[in-house]
Protein backbone atom coordinates (compact mmCIF):
# COMPACT_ATOMS: atom_id res chain seq x y z
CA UNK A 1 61.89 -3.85 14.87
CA UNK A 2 59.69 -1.92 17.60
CA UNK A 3 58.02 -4.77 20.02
CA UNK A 4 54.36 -3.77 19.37
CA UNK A 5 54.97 -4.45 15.63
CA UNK A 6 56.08 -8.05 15.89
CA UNK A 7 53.31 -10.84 14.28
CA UNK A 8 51.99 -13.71 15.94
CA UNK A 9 52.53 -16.71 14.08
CA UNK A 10 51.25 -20.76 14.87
CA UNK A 11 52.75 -23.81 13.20
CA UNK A 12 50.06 -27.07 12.99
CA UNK A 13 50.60 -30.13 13.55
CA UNK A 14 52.64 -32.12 10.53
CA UNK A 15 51.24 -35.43 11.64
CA UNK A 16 48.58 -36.95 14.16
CA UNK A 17 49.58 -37.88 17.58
CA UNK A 18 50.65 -37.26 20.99
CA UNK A 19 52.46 -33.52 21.37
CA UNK A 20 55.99 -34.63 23.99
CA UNK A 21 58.61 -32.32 24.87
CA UNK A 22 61.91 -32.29 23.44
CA UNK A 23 63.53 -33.62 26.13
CA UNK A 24 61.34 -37.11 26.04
CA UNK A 25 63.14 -37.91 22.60
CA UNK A 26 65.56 -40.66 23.12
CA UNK A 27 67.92 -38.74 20.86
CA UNK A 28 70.39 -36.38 22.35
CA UNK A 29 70.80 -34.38 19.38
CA UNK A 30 66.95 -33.17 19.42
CA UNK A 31 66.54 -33.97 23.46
CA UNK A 32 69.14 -31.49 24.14
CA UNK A 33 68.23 -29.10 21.22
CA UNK A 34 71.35 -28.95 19.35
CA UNK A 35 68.98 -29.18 16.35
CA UNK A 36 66.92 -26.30 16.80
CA UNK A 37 63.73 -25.69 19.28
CA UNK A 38 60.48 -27.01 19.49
CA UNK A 39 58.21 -30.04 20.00
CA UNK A 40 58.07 -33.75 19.25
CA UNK A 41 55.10 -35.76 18.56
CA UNK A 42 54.31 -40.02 19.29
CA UNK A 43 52.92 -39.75 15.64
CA UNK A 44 49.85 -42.40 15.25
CA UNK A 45 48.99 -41.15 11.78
CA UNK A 46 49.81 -41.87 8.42
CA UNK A 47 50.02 -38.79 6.29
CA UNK A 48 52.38 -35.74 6.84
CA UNK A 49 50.97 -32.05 6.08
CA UNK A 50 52.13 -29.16 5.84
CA UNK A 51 52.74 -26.85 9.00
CA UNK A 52 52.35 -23.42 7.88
CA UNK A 53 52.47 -21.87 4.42
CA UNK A 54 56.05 -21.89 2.94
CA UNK A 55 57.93 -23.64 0.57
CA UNK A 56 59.54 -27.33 0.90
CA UNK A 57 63.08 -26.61 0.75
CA UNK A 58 64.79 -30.40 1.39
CA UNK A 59 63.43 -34.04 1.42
CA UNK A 60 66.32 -36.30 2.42
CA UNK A 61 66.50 -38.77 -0.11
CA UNK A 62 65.16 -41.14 2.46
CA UNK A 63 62.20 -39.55 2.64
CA UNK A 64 63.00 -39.75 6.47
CA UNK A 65 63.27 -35.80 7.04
CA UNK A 66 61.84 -32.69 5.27
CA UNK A 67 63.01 -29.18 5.49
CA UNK A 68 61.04 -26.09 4.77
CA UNK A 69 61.43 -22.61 4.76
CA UNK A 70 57.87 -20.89 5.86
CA UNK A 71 57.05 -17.53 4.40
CA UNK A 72 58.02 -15.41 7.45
CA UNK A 73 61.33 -16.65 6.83
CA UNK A 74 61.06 -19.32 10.18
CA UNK A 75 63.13 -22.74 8.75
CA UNK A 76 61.41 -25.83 9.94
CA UNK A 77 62.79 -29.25 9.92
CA UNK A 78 60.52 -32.56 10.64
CA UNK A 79 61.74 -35.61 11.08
CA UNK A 80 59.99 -38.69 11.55
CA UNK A 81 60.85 -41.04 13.47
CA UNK A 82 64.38 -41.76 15.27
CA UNK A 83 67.08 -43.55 13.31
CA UNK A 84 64.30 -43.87 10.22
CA UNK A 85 67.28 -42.81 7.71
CA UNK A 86 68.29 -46.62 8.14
CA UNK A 87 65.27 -47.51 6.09
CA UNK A 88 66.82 -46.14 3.15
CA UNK A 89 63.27 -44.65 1.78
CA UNK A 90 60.98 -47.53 2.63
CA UNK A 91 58.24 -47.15 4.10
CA UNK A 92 57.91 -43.46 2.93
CA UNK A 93 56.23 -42.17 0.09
CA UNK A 94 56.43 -38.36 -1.04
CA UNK A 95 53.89 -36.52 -2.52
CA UNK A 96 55.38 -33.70 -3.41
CA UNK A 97 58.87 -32.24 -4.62
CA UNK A 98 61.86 -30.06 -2.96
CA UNK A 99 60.81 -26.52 -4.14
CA UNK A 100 57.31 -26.97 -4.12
CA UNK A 101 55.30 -24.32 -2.26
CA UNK A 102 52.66 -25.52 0.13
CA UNK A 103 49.69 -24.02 2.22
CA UNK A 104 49.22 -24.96 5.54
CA UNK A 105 47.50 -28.45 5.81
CA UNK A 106 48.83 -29.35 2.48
CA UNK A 107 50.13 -33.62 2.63
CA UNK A 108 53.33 -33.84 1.81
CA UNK A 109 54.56 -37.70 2.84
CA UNK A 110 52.72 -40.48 3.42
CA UNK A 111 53.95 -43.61 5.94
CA UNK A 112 53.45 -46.91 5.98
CA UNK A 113 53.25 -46.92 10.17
CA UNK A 114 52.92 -50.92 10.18
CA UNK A 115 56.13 -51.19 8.04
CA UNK A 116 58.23 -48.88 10.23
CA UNK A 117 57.23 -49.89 13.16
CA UNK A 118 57.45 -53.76 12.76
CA UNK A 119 60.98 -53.11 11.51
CA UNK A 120 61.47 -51.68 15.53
CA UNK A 121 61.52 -47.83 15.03
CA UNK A 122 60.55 -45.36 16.72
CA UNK A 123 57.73 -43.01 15.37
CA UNK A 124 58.61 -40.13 17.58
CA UNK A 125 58.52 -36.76 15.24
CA UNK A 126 60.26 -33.83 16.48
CA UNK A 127 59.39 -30.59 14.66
CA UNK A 128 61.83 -28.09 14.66
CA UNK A 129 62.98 -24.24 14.19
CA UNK A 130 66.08 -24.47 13.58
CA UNK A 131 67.12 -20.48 13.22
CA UNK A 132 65.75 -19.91 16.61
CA UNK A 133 67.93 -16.76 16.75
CA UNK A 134 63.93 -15.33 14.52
CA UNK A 135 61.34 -17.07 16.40
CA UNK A 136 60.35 -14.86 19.55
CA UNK A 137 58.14 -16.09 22.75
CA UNK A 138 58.38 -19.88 21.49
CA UNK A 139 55.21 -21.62 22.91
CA UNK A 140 54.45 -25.42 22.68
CA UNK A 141 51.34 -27.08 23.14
CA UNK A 142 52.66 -30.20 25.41
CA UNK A 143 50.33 -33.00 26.21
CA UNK A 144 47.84 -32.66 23.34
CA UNK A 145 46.31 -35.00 21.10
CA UNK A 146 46.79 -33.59 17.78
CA UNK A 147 45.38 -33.84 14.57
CA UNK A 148 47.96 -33.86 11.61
CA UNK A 149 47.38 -30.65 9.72
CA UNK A 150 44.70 -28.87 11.84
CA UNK A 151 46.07 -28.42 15.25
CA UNK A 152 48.39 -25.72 16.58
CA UNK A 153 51.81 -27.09 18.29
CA UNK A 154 53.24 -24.30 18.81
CA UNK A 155 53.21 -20.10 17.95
CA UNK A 156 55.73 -17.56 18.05
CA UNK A 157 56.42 -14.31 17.35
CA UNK A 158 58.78 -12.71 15.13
C-alpha cells in the first residue's frame, strides 16, 4: 500500500492508571516484548473498557486476560495484572462474552482491586499488539495518567 494512503489509528486506555513502559513490567515475557509491542499501565481503576472498536475474540477462563481483534485487523491482548491467572477467576467479573463486538469505551471486566491486591498481586496491565508485523509508527503515551476508556495510549498507523 502507497505511504500517503496509510490511516492513523489510536487505541484508549482499557483501564485507569499510570501509562509505564514495557520494560518496567517485572515480567520478562512482556518486559522484553516477546508478547507483542506496546504499553503497560499501574491500573488504579476498577472497570476494563474497550480500546478501540473491534470484536472480543478470547477471555481466558480466568478472566485474567482478554484478546480482541479491532476492526483494522490490529490483535490486541490485555492482561491485567502479573501472575493474576493464579486467581483462578476471582476477583474478576466479565461483562460481556468472547465474540461480542464492542465500541470503543465499551466495559468489558470489572475488578475487585482490594481482592487482588490483598492477595499480593501485581495490578500492572500491559496492553499489547501482538501482530506488530501491521501496526506502523507505534507511539506510546509514557508517563500519563489515564482515564480507562477515554484516553489515548498509544496510535499507529497501518
Amino acid at each position: 500500500m502507497m505511504k500517503f494512503l496509510r490511516k492513523n489509528y489510536e487505541i484508549l486506555a482499557p483501564i485507569s492508571g499510570e501509562v509505564i513502559d514495557l520494560s518496567k513490567v517485572q515480567d520478562r515475557v512482556f518486559a522484553t516484548k516477546m508478547a507483542g509491542d506496546g504499553i503497560a499501565i499501574i491500573a488504579d481503576g476498577n472497570v476494563v473498557y474497550a480500546p478501540a472498536d473491534g470484536v472480543v475474540s478470547l477471555i481466558f477462563d480466568s478472566n485474567h486476560a482478554i484478546g480482541m481483534i479491532l476492526d483494522n485487523g490490529i490483535e490486541l491482548l490485555i492482561h491485567l495484572g502479573i501472575d493474576t491467572v493464579e486467581l483462578k477467576g476471582e476477583g474478576f467479573t466479565r461483562l460481556i462474552e468472547e465474540g461480542k463486538r464492542v465500541k470503543a469505551g465499551e466495559p468489558i471486566l470489572k475488578i475487585d482491586k482490594k481482592f487482588i491486591t490483598e492477595k499480593g498481586y501485581s495490578l500492572i496491565t500491559p496492553v499489547l499488539i501482538t501482530n506488530t508485523d501491521r501496526a506502523k509508527n507505534l507511539q506510546c503515551n509514557l508517563g500519563i495518567k489515564a482515564e480507562g476508556g477515554q484516553t489515548v495510549i498509544m496510535s499507529y498507523r497501518i
